[in-house]
C-alpha atoms as a PDB file:
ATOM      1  CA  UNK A   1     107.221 113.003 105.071  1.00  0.00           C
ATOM      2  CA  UNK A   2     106.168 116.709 105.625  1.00  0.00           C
ATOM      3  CA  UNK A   3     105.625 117.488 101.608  1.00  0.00           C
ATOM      4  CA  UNK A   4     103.790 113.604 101.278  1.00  0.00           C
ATOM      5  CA  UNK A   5     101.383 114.291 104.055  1.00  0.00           C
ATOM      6  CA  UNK A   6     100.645 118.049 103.045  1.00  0.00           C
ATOM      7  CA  UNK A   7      99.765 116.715  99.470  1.00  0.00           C
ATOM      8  CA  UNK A   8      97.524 114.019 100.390  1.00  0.00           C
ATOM      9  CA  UNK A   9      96.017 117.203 102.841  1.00  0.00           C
ATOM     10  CA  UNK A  10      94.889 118.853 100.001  1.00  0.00           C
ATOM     11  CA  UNK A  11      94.156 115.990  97.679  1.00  0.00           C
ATOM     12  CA  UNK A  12      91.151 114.601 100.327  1.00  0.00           C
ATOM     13  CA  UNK A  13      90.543 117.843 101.775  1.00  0.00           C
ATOM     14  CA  UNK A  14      86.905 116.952 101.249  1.00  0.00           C
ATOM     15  CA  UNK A  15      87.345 113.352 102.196  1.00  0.00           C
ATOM     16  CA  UNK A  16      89.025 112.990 105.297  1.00  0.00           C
ATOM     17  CA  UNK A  17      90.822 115.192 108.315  1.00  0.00           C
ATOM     18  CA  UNK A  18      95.194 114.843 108.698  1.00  0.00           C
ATOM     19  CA  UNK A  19      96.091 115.479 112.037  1.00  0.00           C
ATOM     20  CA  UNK A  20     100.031 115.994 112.061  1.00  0.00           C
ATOM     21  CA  UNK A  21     101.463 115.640 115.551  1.00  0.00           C
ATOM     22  CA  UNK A  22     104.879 116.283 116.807  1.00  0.00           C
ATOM     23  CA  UNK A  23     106.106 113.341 119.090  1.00  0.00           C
ATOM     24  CA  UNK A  24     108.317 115.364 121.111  1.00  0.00           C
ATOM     25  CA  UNK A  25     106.101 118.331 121.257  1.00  0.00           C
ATOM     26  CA  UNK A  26     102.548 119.006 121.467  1.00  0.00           C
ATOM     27  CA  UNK A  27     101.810 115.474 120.741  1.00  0.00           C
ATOM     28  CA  UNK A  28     103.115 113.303 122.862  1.00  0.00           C
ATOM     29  CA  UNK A  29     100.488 112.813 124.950  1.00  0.00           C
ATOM     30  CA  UNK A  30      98.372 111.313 121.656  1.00  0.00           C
ATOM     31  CA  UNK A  31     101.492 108.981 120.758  1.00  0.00           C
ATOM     32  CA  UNK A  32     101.643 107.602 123.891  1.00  0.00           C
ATOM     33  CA  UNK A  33      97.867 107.105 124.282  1.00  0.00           C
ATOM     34  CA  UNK A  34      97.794 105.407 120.801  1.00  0.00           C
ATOM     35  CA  UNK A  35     101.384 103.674 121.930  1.00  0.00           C
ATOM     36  CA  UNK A  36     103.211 104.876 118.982  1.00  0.00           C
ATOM     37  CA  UNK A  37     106.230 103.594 119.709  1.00  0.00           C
ATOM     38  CA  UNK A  38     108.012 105.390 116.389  1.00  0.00           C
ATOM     39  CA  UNK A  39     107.882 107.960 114.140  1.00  0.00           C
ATOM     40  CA  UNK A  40     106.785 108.514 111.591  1.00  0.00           C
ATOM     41  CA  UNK A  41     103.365 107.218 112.747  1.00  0.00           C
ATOM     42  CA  UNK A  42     100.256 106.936 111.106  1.00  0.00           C
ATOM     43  CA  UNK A  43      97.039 105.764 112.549  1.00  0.00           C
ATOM     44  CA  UNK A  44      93.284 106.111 109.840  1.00  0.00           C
ATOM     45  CA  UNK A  45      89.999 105.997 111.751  1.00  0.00           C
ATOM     46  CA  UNK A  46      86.889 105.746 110.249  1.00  0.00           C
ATOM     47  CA  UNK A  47      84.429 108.056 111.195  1.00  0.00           C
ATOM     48  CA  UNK A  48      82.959 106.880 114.281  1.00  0.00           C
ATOM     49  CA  UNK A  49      86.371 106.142 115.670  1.00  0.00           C
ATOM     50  CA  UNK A  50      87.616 102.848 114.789  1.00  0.00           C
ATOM     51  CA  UNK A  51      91.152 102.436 114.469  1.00  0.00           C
ATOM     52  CA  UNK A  52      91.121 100.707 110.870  1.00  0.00           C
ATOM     53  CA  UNK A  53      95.288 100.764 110.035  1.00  0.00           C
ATOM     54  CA  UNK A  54      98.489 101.909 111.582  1.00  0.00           C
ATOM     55  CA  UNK A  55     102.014 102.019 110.408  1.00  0.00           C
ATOM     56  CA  UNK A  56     105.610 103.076 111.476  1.00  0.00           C
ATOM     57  CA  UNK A  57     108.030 104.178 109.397  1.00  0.00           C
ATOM     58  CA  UNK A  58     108.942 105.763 106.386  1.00  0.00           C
ATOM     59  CA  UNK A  59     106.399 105.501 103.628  1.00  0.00           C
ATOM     60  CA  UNK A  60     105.704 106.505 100.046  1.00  0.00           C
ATOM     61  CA  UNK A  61     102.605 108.194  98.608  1.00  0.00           C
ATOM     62  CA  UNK A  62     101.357 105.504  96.616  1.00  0.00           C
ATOM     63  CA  UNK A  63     101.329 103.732 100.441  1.00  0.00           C
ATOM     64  CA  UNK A  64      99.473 105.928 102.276  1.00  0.00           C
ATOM     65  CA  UNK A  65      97.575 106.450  99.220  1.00  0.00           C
ATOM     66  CA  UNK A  66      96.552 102.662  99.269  1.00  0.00           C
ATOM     67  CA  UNK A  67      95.552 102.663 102.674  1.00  0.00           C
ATOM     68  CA  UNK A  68      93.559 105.711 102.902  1.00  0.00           C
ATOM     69  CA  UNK A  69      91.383 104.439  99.634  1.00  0.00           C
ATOM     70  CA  UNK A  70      90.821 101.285 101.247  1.00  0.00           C
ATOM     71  CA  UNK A  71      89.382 102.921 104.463  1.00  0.00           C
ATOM     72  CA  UNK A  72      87.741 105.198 102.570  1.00  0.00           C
ATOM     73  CA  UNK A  73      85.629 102.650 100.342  1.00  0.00           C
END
C-alpha cells in the first residue's frame, strides 16, 4: 500500500495531511485508541476532527481516491 498512499501524499499535498502509522511500532498506541483491529487501516477526518470513513484491508487507488473526494467536497 506504501507506493498507493505516497502517491495520493503528493497528489493532495495541498488538500489534506496522511499520517502513516506502523501498528507494531510507533503506532500502536493510535490503532488501539481508534480500535483498528487490522491493517491496513485507514481512518479520514474532516478538519475539526470528525471521524467521516474507515476501512480495513487492502485497497486500490481509485478507493481511497473515492473516499477522500467525498470527504473532501
Amino acid at each position: 500500500m506504501n507506493p498507493i498512499v505516497d502517491g495520493i501524499t503528493r497528489d493532495y499535498t495541498d488538500r489534506l495531511h496522511v499520517l502513516k502509522l506502523d501498528a507494531g511500532g510507533d503506532g500502536r498506541a493510535a490503532f488501539e485508541h481508534y480500535r483498528m483491529t487490522g491493517h491496513p487501516g485507514y481512518i479520514l477526518f474532516r478538519a475539526d476532527g470528525t471521524q467521516v470513513w474507515r476501512e480495513l484491508g487492502l485497497k486500490t487507488r481509485d478507493e481511497l481516491v473515492q473516499q477522500i473526494e467525498a470527504v473532501l467536497k
